[in-house]
PDB file of N, CA and C in Angstrom:
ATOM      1  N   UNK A   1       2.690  29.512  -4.574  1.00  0.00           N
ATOM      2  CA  UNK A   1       1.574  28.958  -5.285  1.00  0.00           C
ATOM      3  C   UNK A   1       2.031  28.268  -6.572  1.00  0.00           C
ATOM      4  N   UNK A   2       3.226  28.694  -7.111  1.00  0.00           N
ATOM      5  CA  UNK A   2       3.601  27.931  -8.522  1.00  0.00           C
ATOM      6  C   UNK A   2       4.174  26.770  -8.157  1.00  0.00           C
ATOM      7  N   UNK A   3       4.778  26.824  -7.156  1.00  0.00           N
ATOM      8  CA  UNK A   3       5.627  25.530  -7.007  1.00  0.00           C
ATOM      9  C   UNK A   3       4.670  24.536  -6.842  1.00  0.00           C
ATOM     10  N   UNK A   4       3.595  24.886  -6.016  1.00  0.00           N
ATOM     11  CA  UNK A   4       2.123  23.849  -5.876  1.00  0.00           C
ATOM     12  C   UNK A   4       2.158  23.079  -7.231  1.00  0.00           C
ATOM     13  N   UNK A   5       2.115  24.000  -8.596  1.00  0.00           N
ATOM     14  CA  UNK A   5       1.313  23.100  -9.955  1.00  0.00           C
ATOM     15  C   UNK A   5       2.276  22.081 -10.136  1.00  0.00           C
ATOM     16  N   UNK A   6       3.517  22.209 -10.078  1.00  0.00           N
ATOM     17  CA  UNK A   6       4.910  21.013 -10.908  1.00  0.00           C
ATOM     18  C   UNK A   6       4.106  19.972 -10.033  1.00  0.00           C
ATOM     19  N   UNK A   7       3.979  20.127  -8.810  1.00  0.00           N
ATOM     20  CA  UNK A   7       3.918  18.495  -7.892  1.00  0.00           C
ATOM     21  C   UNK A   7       2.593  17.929  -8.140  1.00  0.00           C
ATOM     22  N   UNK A   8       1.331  18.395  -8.233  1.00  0.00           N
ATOM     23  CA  UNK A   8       0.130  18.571  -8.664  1.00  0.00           C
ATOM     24  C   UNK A   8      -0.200  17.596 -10.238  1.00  0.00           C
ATOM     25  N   UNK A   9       0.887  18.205 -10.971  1.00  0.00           N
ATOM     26  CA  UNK A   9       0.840  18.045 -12.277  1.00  0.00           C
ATOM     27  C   UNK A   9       1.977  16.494 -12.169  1.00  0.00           C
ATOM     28  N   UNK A  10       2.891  16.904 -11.697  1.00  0.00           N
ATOM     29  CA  UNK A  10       3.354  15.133 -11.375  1.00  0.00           C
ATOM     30  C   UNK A  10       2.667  13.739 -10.652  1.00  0.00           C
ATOM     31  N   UNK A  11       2.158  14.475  -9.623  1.00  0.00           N
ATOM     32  CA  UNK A  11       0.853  13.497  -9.257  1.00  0.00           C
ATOM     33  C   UNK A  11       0.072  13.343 -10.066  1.00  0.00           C
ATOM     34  N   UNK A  12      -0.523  13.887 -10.870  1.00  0.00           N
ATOM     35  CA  UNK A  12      -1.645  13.480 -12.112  1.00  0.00           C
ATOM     36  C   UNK A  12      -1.364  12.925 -12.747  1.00  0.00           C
ATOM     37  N   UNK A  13       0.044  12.866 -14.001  1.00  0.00           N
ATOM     38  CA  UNK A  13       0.980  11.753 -14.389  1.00  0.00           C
ATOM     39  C   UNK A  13       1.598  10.286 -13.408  1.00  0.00           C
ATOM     40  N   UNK A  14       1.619  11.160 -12.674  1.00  0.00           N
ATOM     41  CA  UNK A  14       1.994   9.540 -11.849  1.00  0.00           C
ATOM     42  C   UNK A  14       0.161   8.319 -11.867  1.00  0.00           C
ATOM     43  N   UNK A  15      -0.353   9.246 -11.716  1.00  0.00           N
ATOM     44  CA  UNK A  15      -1.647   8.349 -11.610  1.00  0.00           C
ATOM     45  C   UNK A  15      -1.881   7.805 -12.775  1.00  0.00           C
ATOM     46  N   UNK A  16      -1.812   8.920 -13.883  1.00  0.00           N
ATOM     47  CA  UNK A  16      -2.654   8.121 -15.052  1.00  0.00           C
ATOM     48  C   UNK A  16      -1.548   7.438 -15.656  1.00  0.00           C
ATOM     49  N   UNK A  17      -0.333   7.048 -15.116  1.00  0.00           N
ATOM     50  CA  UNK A  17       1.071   6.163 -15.340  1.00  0.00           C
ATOM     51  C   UNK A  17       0.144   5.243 -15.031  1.00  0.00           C
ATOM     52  N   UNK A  18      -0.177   5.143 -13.574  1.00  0.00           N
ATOM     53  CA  UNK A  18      -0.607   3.776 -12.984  1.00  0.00           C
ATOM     54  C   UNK A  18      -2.338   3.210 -13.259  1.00  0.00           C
ATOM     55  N   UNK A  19      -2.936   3.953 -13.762  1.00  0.00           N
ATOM     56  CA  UNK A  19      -4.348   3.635 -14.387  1.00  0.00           C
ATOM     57  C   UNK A  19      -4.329   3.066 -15.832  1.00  0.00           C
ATOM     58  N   UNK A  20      -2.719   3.431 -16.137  1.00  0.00           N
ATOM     59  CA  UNK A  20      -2.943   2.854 -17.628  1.00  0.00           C
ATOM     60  C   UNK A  20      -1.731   1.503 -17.518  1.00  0.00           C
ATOM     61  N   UNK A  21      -1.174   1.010 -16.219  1.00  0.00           N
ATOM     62  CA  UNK A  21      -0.398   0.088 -15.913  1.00  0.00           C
ATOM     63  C   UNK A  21      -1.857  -1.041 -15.464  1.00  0.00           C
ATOM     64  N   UNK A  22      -3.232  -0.446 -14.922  1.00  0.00           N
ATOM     65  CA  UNK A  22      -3.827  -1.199 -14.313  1.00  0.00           C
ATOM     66  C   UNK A  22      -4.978  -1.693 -15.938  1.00  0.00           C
ATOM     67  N   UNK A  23      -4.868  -0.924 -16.666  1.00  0.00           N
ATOM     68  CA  UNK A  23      -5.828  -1.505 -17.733  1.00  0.00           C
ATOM     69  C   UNK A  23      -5.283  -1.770 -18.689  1.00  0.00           C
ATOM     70  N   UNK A  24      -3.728  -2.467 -18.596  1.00  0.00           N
ATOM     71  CA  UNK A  24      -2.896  -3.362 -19.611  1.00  0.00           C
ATOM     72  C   UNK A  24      -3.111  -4.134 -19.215  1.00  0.00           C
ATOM     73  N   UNK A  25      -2.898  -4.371 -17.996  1.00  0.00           N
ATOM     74  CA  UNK A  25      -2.464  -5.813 -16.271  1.00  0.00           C
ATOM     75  C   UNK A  25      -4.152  -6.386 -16.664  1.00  0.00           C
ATOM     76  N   UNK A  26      -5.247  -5.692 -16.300  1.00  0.00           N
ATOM     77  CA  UNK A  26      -6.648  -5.807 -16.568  1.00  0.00           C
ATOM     78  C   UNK A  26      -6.838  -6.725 -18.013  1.00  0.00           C
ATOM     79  N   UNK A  27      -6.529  -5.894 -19.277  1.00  0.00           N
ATOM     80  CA  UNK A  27      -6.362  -6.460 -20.608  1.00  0.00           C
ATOM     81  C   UNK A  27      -5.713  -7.894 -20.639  1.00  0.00           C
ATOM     82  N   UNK A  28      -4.804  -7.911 -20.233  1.00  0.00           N
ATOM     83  CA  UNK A  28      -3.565  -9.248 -20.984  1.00  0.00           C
ATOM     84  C   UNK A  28      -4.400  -9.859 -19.726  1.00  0.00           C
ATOM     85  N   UNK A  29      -4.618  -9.843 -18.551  1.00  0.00           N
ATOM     86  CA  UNK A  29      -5.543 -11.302 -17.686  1.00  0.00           C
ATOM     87  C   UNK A  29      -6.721 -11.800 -18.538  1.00  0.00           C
ATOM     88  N   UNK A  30      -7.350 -10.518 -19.190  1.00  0.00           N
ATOM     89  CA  UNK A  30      -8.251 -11.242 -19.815  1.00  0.00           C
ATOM     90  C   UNK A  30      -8.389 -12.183 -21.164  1.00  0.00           C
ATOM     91  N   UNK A  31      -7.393 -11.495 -21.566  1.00  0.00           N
ATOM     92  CA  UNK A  31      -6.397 -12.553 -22.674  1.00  0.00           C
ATOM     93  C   UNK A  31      -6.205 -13.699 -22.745  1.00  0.00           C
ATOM     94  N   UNK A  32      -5.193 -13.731 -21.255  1.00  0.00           N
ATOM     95  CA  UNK A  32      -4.257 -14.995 -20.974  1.00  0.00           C
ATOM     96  C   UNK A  32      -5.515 -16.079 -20.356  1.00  0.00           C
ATOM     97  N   UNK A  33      -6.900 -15.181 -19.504  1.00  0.00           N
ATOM     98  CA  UNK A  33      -7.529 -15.737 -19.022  1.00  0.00           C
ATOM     99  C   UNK A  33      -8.404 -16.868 -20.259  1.00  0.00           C
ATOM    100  N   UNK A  34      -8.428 -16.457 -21.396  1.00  0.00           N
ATOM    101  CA  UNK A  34      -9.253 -16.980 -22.262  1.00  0.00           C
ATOM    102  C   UNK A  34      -8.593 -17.909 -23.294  1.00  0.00           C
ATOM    103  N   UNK A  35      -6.958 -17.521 -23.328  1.00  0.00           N
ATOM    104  CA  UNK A  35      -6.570 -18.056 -23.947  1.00  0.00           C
ATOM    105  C   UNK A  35      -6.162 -19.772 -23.427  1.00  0.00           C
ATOM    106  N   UNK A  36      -5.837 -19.818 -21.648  1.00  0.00           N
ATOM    107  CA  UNK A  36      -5.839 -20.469 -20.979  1.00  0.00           C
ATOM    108  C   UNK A  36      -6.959 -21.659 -20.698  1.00  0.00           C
ATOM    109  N   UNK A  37      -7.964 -20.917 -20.990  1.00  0.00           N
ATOM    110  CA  UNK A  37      -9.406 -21.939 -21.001  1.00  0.00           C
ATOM    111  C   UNK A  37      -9.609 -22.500 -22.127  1.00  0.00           C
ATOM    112  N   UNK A  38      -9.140 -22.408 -23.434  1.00  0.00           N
ATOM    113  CA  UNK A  38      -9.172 -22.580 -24.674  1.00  0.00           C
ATOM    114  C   UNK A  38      -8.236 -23.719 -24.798  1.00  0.00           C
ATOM    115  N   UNK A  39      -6.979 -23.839 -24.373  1.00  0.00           N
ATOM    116  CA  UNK A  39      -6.051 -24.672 -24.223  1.00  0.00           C
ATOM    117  C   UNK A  39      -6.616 -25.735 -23.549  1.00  0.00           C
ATOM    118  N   UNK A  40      -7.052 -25.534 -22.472  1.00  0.00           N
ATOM    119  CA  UNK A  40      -7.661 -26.407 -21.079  1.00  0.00           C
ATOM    120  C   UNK A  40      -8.495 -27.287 -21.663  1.00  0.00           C
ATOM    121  N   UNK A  41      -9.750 -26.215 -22.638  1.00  0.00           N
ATOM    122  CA  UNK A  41     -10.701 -27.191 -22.636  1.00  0.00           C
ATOM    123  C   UNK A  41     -10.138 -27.848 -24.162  1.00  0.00           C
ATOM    124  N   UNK A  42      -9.723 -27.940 -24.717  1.00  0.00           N
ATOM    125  CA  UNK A  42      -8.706 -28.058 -25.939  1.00  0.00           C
ATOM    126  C   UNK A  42      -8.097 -29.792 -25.458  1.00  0.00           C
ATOM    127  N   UNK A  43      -7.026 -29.634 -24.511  1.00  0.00           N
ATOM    128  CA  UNK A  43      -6.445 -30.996 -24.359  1.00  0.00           C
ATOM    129  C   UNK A  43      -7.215 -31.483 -23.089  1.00  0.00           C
ATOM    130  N   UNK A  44      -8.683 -31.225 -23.183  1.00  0.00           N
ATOM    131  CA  UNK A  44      -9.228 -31.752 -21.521  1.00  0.00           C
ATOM    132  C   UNK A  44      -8.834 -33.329 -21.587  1.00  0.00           C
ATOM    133  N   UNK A  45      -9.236 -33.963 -22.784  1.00  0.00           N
ATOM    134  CA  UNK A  45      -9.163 -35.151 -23.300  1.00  0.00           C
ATOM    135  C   UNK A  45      -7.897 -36.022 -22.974  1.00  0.00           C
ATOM    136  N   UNK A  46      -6.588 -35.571 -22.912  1.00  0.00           N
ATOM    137  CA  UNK A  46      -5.400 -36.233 -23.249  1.00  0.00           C
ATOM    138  C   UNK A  46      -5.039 -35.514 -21.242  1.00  0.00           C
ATOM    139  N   UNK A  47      -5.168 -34.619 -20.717  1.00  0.00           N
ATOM    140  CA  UNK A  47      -5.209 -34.360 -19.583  1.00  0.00           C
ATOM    141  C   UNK A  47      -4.570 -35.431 -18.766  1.00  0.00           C
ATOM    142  N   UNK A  48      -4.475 -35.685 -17.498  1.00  0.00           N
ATOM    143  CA  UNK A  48      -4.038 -36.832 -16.748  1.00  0.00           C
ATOM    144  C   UNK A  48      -5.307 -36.819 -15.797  1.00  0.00           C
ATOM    145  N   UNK A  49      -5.653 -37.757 -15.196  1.00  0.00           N
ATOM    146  CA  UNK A  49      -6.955 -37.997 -14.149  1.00  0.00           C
ATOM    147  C   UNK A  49      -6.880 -36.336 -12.931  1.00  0.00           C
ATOM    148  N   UNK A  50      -5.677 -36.136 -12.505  1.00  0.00           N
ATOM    149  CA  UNK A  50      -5.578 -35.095 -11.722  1.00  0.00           C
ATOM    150  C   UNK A  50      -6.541 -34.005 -12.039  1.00  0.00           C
ATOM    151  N   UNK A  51      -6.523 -33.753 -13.241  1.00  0.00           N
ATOM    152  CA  UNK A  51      -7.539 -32.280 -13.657  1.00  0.00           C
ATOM    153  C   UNK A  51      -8.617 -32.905 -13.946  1.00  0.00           C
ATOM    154  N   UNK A  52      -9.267 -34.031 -13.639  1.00  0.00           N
ATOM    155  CA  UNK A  52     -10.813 -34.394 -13.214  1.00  0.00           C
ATOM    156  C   UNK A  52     -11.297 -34.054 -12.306  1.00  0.00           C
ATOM    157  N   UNK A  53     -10.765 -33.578 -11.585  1.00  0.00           N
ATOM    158  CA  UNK A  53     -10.861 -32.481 -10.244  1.00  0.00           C
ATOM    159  C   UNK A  53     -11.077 -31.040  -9.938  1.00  0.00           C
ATOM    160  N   UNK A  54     -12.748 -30.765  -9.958  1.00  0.00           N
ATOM    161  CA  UNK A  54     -12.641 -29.601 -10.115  1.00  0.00           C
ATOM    162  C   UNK A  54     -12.301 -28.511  -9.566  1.00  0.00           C
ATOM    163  N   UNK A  55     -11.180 -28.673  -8.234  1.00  0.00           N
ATOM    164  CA  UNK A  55     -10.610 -27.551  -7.697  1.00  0.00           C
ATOM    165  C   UNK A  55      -9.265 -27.386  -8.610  1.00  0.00           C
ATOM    166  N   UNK A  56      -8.524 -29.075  -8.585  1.00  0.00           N
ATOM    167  CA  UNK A  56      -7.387 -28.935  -9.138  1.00  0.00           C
ATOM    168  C   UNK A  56      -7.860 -27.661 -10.830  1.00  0.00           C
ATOM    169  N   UNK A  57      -8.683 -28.210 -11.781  1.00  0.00           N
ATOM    170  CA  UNK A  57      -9.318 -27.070 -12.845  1.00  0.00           C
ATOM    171  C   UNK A  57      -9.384 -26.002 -12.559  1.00  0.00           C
ATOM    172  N   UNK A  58      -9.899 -25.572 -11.388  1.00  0.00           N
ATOM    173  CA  UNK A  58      -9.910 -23.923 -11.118  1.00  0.00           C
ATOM    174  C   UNK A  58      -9.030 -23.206 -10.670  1.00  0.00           C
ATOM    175  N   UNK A  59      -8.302 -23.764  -9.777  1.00  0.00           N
ATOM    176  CA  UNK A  59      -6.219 -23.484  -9.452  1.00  0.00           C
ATOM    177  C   UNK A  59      -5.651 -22.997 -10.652  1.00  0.00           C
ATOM    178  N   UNK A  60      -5.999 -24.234 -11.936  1.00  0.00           N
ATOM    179  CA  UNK A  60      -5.391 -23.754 -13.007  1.00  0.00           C
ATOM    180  C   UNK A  60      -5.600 -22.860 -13.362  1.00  0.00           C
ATOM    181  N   UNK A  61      -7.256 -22.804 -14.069  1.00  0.00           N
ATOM    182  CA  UNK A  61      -7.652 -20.865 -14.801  1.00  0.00           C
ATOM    183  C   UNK A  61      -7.531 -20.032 -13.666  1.00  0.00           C
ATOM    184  N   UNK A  62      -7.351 -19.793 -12.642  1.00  0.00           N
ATOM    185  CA  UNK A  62      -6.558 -19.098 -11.997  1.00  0.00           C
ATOM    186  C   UNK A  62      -5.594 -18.271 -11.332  1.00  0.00           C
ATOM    187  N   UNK A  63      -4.591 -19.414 -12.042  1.00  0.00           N
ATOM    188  CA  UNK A  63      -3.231 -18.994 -11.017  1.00  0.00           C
ATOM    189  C   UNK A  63      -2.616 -18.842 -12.987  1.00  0.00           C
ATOM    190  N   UNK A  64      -3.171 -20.076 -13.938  1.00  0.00           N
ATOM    191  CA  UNK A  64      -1.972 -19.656 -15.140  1.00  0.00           C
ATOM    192  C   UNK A  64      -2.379 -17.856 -16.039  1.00  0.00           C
ATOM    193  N   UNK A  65      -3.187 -17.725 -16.013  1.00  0.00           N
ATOM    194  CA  UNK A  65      -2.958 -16.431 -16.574  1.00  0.00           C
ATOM    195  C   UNK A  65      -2.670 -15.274 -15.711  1.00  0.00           C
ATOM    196  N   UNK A  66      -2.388 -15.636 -14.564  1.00  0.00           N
ATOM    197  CA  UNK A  66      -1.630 -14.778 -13.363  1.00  0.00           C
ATOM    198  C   UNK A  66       0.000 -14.771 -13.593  1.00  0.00           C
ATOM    199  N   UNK A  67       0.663 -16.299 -13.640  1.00  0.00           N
ATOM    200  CA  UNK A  67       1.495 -16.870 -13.759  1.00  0.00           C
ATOM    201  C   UNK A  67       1.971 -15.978 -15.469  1.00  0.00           C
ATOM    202  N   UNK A  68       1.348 -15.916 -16.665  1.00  0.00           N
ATOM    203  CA  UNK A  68       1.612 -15.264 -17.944  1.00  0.00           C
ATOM    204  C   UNK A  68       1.634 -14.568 -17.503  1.00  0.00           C
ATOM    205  N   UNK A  69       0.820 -13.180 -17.375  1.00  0.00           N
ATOM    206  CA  UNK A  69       0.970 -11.936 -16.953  1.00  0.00           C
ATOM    207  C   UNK A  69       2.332 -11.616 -16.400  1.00  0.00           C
ATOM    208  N   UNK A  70       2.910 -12.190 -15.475  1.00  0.00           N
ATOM    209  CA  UNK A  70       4.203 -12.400 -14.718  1.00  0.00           C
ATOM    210  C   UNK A  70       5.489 -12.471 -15.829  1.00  0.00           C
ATOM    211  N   UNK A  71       5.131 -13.418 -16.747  1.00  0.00           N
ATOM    212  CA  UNK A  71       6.076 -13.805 -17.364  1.00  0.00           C
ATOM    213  C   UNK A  71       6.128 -12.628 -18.654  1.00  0.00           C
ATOM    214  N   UNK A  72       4.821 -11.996 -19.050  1.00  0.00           N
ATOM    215  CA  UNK A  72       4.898 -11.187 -20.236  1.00  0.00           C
ATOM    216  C   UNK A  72       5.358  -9.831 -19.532  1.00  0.00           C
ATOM    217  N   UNK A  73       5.117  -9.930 -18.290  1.00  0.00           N
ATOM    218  CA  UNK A  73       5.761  -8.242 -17.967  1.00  0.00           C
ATOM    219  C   UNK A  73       7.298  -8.266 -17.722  1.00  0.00           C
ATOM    220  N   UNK A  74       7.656  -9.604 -17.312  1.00  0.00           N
ATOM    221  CA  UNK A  74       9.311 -10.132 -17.628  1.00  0.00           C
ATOM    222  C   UNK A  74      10.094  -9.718 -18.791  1.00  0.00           C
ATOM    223  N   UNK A  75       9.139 -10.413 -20.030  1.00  0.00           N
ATOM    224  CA  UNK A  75       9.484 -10.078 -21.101  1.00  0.00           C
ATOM    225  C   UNK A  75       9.651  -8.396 -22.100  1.00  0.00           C
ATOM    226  N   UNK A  76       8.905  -7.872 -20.891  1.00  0.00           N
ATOM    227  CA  UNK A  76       8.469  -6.633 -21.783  1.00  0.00           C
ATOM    228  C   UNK A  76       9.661  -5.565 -21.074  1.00  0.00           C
ATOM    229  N   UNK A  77      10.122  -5.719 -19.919  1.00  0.00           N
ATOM    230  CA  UNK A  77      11.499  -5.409 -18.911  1.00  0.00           C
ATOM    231  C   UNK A  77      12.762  -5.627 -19.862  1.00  0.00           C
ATOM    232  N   UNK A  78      12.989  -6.976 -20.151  1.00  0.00           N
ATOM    233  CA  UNK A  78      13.657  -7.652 -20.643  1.00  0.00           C
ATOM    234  C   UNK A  78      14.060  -6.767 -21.896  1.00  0.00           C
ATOM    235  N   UNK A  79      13.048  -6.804 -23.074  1.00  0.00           N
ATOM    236  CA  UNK A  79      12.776  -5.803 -24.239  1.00  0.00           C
ATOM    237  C   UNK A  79      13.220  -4.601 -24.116  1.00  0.00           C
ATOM    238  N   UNK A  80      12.725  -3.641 -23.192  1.00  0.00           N
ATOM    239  CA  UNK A  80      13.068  -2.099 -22.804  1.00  0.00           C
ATOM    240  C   UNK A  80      14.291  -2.033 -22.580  1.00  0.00           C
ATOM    241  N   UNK A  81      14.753  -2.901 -21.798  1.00  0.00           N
ATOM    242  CA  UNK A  81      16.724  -2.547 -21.451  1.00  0.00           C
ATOM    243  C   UNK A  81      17.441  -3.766 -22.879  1.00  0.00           C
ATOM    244  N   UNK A  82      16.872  -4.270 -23.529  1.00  0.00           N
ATOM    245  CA  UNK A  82      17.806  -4.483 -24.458  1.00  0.00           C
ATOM    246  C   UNK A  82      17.696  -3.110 -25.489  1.00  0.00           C
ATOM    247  N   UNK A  83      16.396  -2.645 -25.988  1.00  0.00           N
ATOM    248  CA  UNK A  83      16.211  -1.540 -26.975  1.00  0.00           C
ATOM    249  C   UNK A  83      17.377  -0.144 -26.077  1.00  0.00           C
ATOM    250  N   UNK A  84      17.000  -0.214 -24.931  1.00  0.00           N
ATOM    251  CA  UNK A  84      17.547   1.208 -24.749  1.00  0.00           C
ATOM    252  C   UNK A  84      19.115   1.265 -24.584  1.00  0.00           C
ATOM    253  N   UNK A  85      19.370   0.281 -24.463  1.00  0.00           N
ATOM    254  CA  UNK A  85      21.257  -0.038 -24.685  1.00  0.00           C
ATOM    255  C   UNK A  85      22.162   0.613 -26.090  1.00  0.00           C
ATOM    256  N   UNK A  86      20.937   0.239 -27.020  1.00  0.00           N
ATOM    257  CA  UNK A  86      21.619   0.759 -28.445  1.00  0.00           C
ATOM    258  C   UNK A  86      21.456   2.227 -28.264  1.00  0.00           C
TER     259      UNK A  86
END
């Protein structure tokens, strides 16, 4: 019966590892998502005819704060194994 709690108690950490991996991931989309539309509608003006197109527009807020997310969890990898070297 004791050996039951260690695995029990590691499964519960493992979860709330990954519930609090899903409401960073959640957070920074909504970020990147806003910060992305801000930009967008920012240089709509100087744009090229292509993003007069409103699928090509929605591909974008789409896929680029998917695309950040990608790149900031790169960065944050990147960070952890340079800090933990010293």
């Amino acid at each position: 019966m004791d050996e039951e709690l260690p695995q029990a108690t590691g499964t519960a950490s493992g979860c709330l590892y990954l519930l609090g991996l899903a409401l960073v991931a959640c957070t920074l989309l909504f970020i990147n998502g806003g910060m992305v539309l801000a930009v967008f509608r920012g240089l709509s003006d100087s744009l090229p005819d292509q993003f007069s197109n409103q699928r090509m527009v929605q591909f974008v807020l789409f896929v680029a704060p998917v695309v950040l997310l990608v790149l900031q969890w790169m960065a944050w990898d990147f960070l952890v194994r340079v800090f933990r070297r010293r």
